[in-house]
Protein backbone atom coordinates (compact mmCIF):
# COMPACT_ATOMS: atom_id res chain seq x y z
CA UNK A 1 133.98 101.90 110.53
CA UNK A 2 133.45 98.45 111.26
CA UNK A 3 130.13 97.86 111.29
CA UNK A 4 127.84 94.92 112.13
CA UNK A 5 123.83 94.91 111.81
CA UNK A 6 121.71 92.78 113.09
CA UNK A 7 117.96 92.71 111.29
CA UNK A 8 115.53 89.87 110.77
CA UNK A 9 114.72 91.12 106.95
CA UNK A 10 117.38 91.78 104.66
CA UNK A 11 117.98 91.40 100.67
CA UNK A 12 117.08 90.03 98.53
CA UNK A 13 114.14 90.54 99.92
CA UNK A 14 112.61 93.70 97.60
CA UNK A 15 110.02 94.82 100.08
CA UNK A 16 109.59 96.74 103.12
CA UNK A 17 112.65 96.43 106.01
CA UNK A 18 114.52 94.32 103.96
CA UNK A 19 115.23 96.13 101.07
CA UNK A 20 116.14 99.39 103.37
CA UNK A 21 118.54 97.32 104.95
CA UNK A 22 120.40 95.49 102.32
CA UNK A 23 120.90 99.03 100.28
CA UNK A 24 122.05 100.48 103.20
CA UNK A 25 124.77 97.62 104.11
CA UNK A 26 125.49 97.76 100.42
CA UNK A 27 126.17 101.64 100.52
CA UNK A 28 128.02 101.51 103.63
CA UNK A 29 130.49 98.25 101.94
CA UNK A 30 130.64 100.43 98.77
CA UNK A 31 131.61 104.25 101.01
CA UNK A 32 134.94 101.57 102.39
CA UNK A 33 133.60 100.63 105.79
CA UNK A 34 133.43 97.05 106.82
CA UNK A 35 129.60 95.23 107.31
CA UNK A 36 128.60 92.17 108.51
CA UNK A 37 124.68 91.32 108.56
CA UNK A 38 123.27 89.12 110.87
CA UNK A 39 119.88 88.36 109.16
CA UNK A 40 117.28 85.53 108.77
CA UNK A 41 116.93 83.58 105.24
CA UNK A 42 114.36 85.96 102.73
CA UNK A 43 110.75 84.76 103.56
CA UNK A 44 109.00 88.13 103.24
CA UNK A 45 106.39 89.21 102.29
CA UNK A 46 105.35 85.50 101.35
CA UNK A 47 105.85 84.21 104.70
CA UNK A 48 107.37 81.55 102.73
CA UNK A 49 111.74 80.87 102.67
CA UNK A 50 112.44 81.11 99.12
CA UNK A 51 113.79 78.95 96.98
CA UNK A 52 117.77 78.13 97.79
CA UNK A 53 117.61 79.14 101.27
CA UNK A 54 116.27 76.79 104.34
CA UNK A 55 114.36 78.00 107.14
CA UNK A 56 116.46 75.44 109.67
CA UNK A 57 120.31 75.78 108.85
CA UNK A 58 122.69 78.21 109.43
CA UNK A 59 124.76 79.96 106.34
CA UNK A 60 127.32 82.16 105.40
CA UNK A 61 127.37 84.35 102.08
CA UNK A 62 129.22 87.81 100.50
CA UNK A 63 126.81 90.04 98.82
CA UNK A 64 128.04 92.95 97.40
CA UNK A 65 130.87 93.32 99.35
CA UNK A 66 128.84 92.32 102.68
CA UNK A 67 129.49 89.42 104.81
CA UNK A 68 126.09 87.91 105.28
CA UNK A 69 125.33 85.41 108.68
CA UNK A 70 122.12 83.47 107.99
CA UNK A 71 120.34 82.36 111.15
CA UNK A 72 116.93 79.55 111.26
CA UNK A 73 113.82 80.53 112.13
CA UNK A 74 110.24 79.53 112.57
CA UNK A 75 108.17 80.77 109.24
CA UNK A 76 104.41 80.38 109.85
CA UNK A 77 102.13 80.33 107.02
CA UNK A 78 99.51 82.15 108.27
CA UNK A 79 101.18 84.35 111.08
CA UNK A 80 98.37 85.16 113.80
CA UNK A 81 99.27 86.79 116.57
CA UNK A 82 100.91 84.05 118.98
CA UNK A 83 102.89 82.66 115.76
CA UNK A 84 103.72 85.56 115.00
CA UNK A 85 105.62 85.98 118.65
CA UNK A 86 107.09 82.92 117.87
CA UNK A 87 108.38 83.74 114.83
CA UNK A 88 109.67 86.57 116.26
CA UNK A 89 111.31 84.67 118.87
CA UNK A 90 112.68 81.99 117.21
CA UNK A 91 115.18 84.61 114.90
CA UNK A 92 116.52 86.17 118.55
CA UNK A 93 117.29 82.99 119.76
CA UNK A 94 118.74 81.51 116.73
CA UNK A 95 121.01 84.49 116.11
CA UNK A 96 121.81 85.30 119.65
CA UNK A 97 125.34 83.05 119.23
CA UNK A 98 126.09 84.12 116.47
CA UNK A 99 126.12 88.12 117.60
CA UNK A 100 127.75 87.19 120.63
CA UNK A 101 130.19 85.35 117.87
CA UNK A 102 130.45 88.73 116.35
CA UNK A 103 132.13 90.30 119.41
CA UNK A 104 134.78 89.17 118.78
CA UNK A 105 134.78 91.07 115.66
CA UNK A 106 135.11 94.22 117.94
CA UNK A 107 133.14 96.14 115.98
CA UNK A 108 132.71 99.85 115.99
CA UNK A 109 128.46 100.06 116.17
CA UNK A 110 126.44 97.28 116.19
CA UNK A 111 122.78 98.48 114.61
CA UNK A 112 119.82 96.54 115.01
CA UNK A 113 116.37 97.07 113.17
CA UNK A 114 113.13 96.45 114.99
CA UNK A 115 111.17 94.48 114.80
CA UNK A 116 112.21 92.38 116.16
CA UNK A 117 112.60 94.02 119.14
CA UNK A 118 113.51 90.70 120.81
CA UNK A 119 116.87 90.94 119.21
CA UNK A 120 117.77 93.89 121.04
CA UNK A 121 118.80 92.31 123.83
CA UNK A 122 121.60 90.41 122.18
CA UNK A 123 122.83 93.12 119.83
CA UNK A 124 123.35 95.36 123.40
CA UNK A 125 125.08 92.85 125.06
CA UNK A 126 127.11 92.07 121.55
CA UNK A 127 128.15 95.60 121.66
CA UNK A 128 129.13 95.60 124.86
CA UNK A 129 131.49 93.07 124.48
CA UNK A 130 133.01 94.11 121.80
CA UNK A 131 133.55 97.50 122.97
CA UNK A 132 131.18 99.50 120.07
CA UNK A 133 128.56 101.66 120.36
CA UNK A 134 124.78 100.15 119.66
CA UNK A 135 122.71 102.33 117.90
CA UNK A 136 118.45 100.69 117.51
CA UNK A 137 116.55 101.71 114.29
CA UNK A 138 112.71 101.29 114.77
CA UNK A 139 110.86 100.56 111.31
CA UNK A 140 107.82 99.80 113.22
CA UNK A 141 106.86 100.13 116.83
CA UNK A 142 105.69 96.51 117.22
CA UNK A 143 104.46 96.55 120.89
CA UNK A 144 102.07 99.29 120.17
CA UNK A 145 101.21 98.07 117.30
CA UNK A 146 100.20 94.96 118.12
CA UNK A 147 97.70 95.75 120.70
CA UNK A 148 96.27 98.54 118.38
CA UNK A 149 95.50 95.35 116.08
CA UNK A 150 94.37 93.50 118.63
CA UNK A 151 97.04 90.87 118.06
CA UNK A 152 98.58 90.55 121.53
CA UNK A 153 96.24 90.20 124.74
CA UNK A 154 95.70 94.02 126.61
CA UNK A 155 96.50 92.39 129.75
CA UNK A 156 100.25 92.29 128.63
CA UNK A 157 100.48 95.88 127.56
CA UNK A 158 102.04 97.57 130.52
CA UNK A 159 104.29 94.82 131.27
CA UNK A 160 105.11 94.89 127.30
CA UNK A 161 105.73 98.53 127.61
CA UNK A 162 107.76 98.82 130.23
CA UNK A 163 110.49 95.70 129.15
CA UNK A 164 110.05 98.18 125.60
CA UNK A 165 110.95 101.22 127.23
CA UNK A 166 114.17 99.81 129.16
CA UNK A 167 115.32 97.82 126.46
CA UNK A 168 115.57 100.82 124.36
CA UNK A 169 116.89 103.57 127.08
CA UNK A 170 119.93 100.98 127.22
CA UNK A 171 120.91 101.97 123.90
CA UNK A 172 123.90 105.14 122.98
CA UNK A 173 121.51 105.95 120.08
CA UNK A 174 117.67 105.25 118.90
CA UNK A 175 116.24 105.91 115.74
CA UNK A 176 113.20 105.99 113.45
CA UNK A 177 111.42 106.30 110.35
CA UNK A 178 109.29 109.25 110.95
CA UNK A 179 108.31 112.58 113.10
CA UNK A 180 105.70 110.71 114.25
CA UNK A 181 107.05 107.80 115.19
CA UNK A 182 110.31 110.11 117.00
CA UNK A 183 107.77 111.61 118.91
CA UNK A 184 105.90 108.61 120.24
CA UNK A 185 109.82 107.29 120.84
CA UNK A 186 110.25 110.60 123.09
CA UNK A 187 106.92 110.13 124.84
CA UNK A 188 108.19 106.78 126.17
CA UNK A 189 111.63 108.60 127.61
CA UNK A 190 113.79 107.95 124.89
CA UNK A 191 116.05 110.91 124.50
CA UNK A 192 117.97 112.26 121.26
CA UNK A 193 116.15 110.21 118.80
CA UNK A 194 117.43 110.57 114.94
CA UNK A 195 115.24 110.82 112.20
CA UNK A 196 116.28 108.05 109.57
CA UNK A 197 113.59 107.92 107.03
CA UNK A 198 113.10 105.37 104.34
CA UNK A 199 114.27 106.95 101.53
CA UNK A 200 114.04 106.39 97.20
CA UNK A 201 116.71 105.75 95.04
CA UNK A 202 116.18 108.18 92.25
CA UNK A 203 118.58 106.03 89.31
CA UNK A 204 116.32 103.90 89.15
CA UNK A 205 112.77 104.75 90.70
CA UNK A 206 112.14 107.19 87.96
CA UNK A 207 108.55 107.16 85.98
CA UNK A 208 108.76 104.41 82.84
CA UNK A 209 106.06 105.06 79.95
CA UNK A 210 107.17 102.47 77.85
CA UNK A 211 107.26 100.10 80.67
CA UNK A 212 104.02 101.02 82.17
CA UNK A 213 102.05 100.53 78.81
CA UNK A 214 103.56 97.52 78.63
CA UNK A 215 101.72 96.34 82.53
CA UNK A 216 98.75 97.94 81.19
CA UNK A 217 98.63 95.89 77.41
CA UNK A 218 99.30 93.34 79.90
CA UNK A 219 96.38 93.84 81.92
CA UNK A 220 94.06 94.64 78.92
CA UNK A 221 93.57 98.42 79.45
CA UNK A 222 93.20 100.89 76.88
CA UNK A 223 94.21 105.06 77.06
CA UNK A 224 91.20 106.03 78.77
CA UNK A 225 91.23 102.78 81.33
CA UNK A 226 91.74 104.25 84.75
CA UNK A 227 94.15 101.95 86.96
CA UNK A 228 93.75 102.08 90.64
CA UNK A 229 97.11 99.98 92.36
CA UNK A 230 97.94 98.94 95.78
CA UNK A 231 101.47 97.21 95.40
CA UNK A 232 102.69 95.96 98.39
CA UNK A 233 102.06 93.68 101.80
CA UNK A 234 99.10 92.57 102.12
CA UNK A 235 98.37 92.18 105.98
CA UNK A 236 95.85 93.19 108.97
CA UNK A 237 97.01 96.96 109.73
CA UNK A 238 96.49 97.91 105.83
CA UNK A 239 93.03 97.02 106.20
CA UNK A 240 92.24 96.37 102.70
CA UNK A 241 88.53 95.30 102.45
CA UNK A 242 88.35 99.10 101.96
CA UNK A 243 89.81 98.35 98.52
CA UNK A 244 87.21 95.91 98.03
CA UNK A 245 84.02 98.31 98.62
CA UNK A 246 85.77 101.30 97.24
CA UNK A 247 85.78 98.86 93.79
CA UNK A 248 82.14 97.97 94.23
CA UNK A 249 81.03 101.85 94.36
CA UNK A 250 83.44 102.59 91.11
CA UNK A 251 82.78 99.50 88.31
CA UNK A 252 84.47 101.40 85.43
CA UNK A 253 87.85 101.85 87.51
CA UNK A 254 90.11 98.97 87.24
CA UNK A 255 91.96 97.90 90.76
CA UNK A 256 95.36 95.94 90.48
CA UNK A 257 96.55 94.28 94.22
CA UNK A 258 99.68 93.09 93.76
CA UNK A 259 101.77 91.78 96.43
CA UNK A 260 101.66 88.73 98.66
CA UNK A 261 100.56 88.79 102.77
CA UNK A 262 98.72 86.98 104.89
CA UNK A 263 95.33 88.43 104.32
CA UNK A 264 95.92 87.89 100.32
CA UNK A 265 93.85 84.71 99.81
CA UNK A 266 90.62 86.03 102.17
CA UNK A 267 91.09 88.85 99.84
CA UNK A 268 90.54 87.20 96.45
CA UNK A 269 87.99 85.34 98.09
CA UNK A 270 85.81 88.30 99.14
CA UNK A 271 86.77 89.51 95.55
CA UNK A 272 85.23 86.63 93.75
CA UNK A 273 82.30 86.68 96.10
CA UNK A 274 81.29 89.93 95.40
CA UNK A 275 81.78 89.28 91.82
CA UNK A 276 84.35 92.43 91.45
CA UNK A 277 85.48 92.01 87.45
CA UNK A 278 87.14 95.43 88.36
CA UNK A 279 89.97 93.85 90.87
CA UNK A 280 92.33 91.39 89.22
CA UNK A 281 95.39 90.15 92.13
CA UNK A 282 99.10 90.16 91.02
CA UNK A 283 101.94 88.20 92.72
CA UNK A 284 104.70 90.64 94.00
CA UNK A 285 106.42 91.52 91.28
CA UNK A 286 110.25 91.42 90.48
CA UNK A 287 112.51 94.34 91.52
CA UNK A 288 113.85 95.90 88.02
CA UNK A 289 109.52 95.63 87.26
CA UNK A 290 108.59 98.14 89.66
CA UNK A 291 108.72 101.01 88.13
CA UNK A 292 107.36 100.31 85.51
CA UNK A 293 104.37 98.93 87.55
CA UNK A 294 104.16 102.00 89.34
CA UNK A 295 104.29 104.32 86.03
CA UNK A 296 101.17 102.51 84.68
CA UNK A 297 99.02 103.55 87.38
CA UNK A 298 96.70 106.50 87.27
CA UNK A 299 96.40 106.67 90.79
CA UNK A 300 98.08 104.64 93.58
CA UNK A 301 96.72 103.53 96.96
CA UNK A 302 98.46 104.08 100.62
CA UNK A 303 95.69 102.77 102.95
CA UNK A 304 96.05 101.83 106.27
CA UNK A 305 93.68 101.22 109.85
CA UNK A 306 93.56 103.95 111.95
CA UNK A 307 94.40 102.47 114.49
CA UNK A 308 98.29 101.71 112.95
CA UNK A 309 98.77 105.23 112.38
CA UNK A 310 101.67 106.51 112.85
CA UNK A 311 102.89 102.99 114.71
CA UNK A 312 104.07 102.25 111.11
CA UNK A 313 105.14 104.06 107.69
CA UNK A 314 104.08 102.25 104.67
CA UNK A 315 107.50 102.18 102.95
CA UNK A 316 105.71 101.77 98.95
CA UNK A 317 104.89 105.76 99.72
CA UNK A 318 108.62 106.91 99.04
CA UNK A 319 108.91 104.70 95.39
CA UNK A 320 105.43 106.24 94.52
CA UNK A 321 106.28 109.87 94.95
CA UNK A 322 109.84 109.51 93.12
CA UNK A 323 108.28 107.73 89.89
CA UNK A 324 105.80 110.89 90.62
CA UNK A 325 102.40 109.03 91.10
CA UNK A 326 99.20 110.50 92.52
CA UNK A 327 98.73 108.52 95.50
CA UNK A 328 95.29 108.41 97.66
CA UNK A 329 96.22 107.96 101.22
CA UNK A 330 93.96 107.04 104.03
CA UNK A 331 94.83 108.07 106.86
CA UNK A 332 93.73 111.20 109.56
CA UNK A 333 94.51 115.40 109.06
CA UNK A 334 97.20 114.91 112.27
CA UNK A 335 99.25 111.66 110.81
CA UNK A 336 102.47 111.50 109.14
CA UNK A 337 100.73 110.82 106.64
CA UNK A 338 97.78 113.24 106.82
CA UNK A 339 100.26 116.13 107.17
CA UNK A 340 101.94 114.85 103.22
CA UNK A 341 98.58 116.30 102.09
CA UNK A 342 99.46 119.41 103.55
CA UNK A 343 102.56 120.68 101.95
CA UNK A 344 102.99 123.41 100.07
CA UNK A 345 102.29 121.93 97.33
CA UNK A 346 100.52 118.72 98.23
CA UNK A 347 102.08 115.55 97.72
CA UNK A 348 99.14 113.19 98.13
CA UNK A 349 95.15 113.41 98.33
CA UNK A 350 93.94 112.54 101.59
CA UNK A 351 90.83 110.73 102.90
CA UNK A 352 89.10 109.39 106.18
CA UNK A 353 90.76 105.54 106.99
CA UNK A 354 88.36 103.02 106.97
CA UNK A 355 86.14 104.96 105.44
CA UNK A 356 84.86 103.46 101.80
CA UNK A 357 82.22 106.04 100.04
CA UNK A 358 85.52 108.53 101.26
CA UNK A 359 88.32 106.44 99.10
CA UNK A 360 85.91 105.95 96.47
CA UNK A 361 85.24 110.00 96.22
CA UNK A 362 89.02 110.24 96.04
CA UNK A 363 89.45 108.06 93.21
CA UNK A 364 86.89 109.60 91.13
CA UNK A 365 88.04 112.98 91.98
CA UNK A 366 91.56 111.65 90.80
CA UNK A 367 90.04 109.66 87.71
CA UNK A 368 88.24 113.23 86.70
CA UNK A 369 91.26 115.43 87.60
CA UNK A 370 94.13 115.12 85.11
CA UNK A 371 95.61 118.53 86.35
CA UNK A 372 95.48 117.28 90.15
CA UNK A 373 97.20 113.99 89.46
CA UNK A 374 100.21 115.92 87.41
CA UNK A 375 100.39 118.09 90.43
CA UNK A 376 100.43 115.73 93.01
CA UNK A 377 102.89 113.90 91.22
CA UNK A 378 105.21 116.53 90.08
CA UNK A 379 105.00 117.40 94.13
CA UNK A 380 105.77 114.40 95.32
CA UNK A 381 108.76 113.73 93.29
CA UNK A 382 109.95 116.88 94.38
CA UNK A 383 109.78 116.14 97.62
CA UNK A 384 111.56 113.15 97.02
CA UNK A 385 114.35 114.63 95.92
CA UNK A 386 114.69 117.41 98.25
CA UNK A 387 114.03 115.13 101.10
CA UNK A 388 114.19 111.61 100.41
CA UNK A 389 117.11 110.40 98.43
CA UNK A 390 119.31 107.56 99.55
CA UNK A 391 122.38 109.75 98.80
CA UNK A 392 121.00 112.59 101.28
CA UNK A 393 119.63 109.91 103.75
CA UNK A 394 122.56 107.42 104.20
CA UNK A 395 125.21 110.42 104.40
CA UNK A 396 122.92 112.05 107.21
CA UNK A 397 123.12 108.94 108.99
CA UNK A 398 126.69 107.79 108.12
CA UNK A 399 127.67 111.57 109.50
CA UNK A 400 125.39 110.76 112.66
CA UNK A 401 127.36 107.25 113.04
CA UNK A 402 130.45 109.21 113.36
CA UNK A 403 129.27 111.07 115.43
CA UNK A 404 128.62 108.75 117.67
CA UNK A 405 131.18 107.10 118.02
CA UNK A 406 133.25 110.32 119.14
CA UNK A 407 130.94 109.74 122.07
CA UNK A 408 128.27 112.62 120.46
């Protein structure tokens, strides 16, 4: 297949949307098909372009057998809601030439990852003229989302949600990350949606004790230290001032954020007024480090608002179970989430969101529960495997492309 993809995030960016998409254009290159990715210059989760890229030029580059189109863009440093929309805006625009560029390319399917779902548009209309199918992946549904958060203005909602809703029925195939999220995608009249889930690669996300006592000789922490570790963005829908309190009722459990995000610096301020000696901040880490970060936890945290639930899938939740952590989510009994707590056997310990005496419980019934956290974890790598490998995740999908391209 030819096979051209159009996403704001993409490698080398390590977290979240980006990393999803770069192995999977990498996969795809490496299984013989052709991919070009139409992408913005790494910023994420920083909010910062990195060092060797620009935020205002256009650029060409091969990575692992992928032809890579970089396109400009507007990178706030503190991305509120209205820069955020700009932000947003400012990729679509930038790389709407260049997809319409790529038509000429004829490809076969032209996918495009939202958010942004302003890019839609032009990856349609690309398709269209090339003569491919267009197939839309949703990592997050960003409209809802953002109104949930209260980061867009409620007077815009129905006008949002309808542009949302016929943007997305124009498309021969619409995707997303979880049940959840396909059902929310069906409740707005989108038909036949796929299941694509995040998935883990199981090479190399597999549980490191040597490297995890080295993070913890690095962090000072003996045998019997309990570590506590959020690793990942740190923005408004995880909601982590619960972190903060939950560390306040616990002083003789240590708490490790790493990660960068917008909401990092209020944070470590809040930290250091409280005088928590318990939380220590990390910057986000590099790549071939994270598993061995994740192996030196005790117990790992998934926390997010209530009111993003199931609008979003934290993606850290798949490298956690396949290293085989014990991971505390917060999050209701109905949720994607909630309903991880309810396998048989459980793959995570549950608690109330937003809820801070109920985290802390769940961290001291971890800390006092060796037995629970070795079943938890030996669940959730299981499930990982059974469920979530990129092997089994990318062939679904690659069969699914093929699919539909024979016109279903």
């Amino acid at each position: 297949m030819k096979i051209l993809i159009h996403s704001l995030n993409y490698a080398p960016e390590v977290t979240g949307i980006g990393r999803y998409t770069g192995e999977m254009a990498e996969w795809l290159a490496a299984r013989g098909h052709e991919v070009r990715v139409v992408c913005a210059p790494p910023y994420y989760p920083e909010w910062r372009v990195r060092e060797g890229y620009s935020a205002w030029h256009y650029a060409r580059e091969a990575r692992c057998g992928v032809e890579i189109w970089r396109c400009p863009l507007y990178v706030p440093r503190y991305p509120t809601g209205m820069r955020r929309l700009l932000h947003l805006a400012s990729f679509a625009l930038s790389s709407f030439p260049v997809m319409l560029r790529q038509a000429l390319w004829k490809p076969d399917l032209v996918f495009v990852v939202e958010p942004p779902l302003f890019c839609a548009p032009g990856a349609w209309l690309a398709a269209r003229l090339g003569g491919g199918k267009c197939w839309l992946h949703v990592q997050d549904l960003e409209v809802d989302a953002a109104f949930r958060l209260g980061l867009l203005p409620g007077w815009l909602r129905s006008i949002a949600g309808a542009v949302e809703r016929w943007i997305m029925r124009r498309f021969d195939r619409v995707s997303s990350i979880s049940a959840s999220m396909c059902a929310r995608l069906r409740e707005k009249g989108i038909q036949g949606v796929f299941l694509f889930p995040n998935w883990a690669d199981l090479e190399r996300m597999q549980f490191d004790a040597e490297g995890g006592r080295r993070i913890r000789d690095e962090l000072g922490l003996g045998e019997d230290d309990f570590l506590c570790l959020y690793a990942g963005n740190m923005a408004e829908k995880q909601g982590l001032e619960i972190a903060l309190e939950a560390a306040a009722c616990l002083p003789d459990v240590r708490f490790l954020l790493c990660g960068e995000g917008p909401r990092k610096q209020a944070l470590m301020e809040k930290a250091g007024a409280r005088g928590l000696r318990n939380v220590e901040f990390w910057p986000l880490q590099p790549e071939m480090r994270l598993p061995a970060l994740l192996s030196a936890a005790d117990a790992h945290l998934v926390v997010q608002r209530r009111d993003a639930a199931d609008l979003v899938m934290p993606s850290k939740l798949v490298n956690i179970m396949a290293v085989g952590g014990a991971a505390v989510v917060t999050a209701d009994e109905e949720t994607e989430l909630g309903r991880l707590s309810r396998c048989n056997p459980p793959c995570v310990l549950r608690c109330a969101p937003e809820d801070a005496q109920a985290l802390a419980e769940a961290i001291r019934r971890l800390r006092e529960d060796e037995r629970l956290r070795q079943a938890l974890g030996a669940a959730a790598r299981e499930y990982v495997r059974e469920h979530l490998s990129r092997e089994k995740v990318l062939a679904r999908w690659e069969k699914e492309a093929m699919a539909c391209l024979d016109g279903f």
